[in-house]
Protein backbone atom coordinates (compact mmCIF):
# COMPACT_ATOMS: atom_id res chain seq x y z
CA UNK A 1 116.33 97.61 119.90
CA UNK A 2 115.66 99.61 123.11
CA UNK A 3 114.19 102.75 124.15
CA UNK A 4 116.60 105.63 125.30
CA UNK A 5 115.99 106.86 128.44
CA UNK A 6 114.56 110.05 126.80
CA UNK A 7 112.10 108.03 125.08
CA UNK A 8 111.15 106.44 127.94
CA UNK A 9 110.12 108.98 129.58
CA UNK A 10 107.98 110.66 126.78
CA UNK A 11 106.48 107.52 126.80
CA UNK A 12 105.56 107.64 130.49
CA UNK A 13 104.25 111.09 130.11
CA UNK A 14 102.31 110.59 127.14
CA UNK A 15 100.74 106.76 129.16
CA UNK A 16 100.03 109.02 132.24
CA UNK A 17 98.09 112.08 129.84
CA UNK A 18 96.08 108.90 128.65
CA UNK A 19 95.24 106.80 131.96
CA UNK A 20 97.08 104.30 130.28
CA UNK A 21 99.77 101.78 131.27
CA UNK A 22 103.20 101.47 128.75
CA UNK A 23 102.04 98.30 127.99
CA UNK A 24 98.28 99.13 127.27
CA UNK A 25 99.78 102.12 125.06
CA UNK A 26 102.01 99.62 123.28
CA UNK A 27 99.07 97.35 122.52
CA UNK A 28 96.85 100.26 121.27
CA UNK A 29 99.93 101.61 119.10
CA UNK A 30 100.67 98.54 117.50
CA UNK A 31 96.82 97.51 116.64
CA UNK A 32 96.61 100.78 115.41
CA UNK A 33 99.46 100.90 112.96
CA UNK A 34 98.73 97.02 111.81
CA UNK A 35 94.97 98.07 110.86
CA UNK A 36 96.63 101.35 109.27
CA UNK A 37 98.51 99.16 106.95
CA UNK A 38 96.01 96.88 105.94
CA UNK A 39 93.77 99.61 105.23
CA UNK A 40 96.60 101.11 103.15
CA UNK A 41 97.11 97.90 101.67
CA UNK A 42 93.59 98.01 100.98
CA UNK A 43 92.91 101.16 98.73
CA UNK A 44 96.42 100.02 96.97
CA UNK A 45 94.66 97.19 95.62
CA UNK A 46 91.67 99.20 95.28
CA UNK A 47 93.53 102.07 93.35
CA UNK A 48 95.75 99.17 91.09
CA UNK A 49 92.21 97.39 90.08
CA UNK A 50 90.42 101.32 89.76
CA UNK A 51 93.18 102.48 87.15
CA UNK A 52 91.84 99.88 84.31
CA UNK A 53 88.29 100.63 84.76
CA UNK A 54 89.19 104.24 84.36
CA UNK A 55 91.08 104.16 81.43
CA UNK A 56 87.88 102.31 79.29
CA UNK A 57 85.59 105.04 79.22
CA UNK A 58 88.53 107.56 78.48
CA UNK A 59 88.95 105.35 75.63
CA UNK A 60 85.64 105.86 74.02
């Protein structure tokens, strides 16, 4: 898949607003969204292990 030439160019703009390169950007975006998903990934587990322990003292 490629960027459209409109694309591109927000891209530039938004680099340029941040001092950054496109590929610096790039890096930064894609860390980013790989730490958001283990994070998410994270509180799923979290959230599956939390529902049991909740439902035991509603059960008393």
């Amino acid at each position: 898949m490629e960027f459209t030439e409109e694309e591109m160019d927000q891209l530039r703009e938004a680099a340029g607003r941040e001092g950054k390169s496109l590929r610096s950007m790039a890096h930064d975006a894609i860390v980013s969204e790989l730490r958001r998903r283990k994070v998410a990934a994270a509180a799923t587990r979290v959230a599956g292990s939390s529902a049991g322990l909740n439902k035991r003292p509603a059960e008393k």
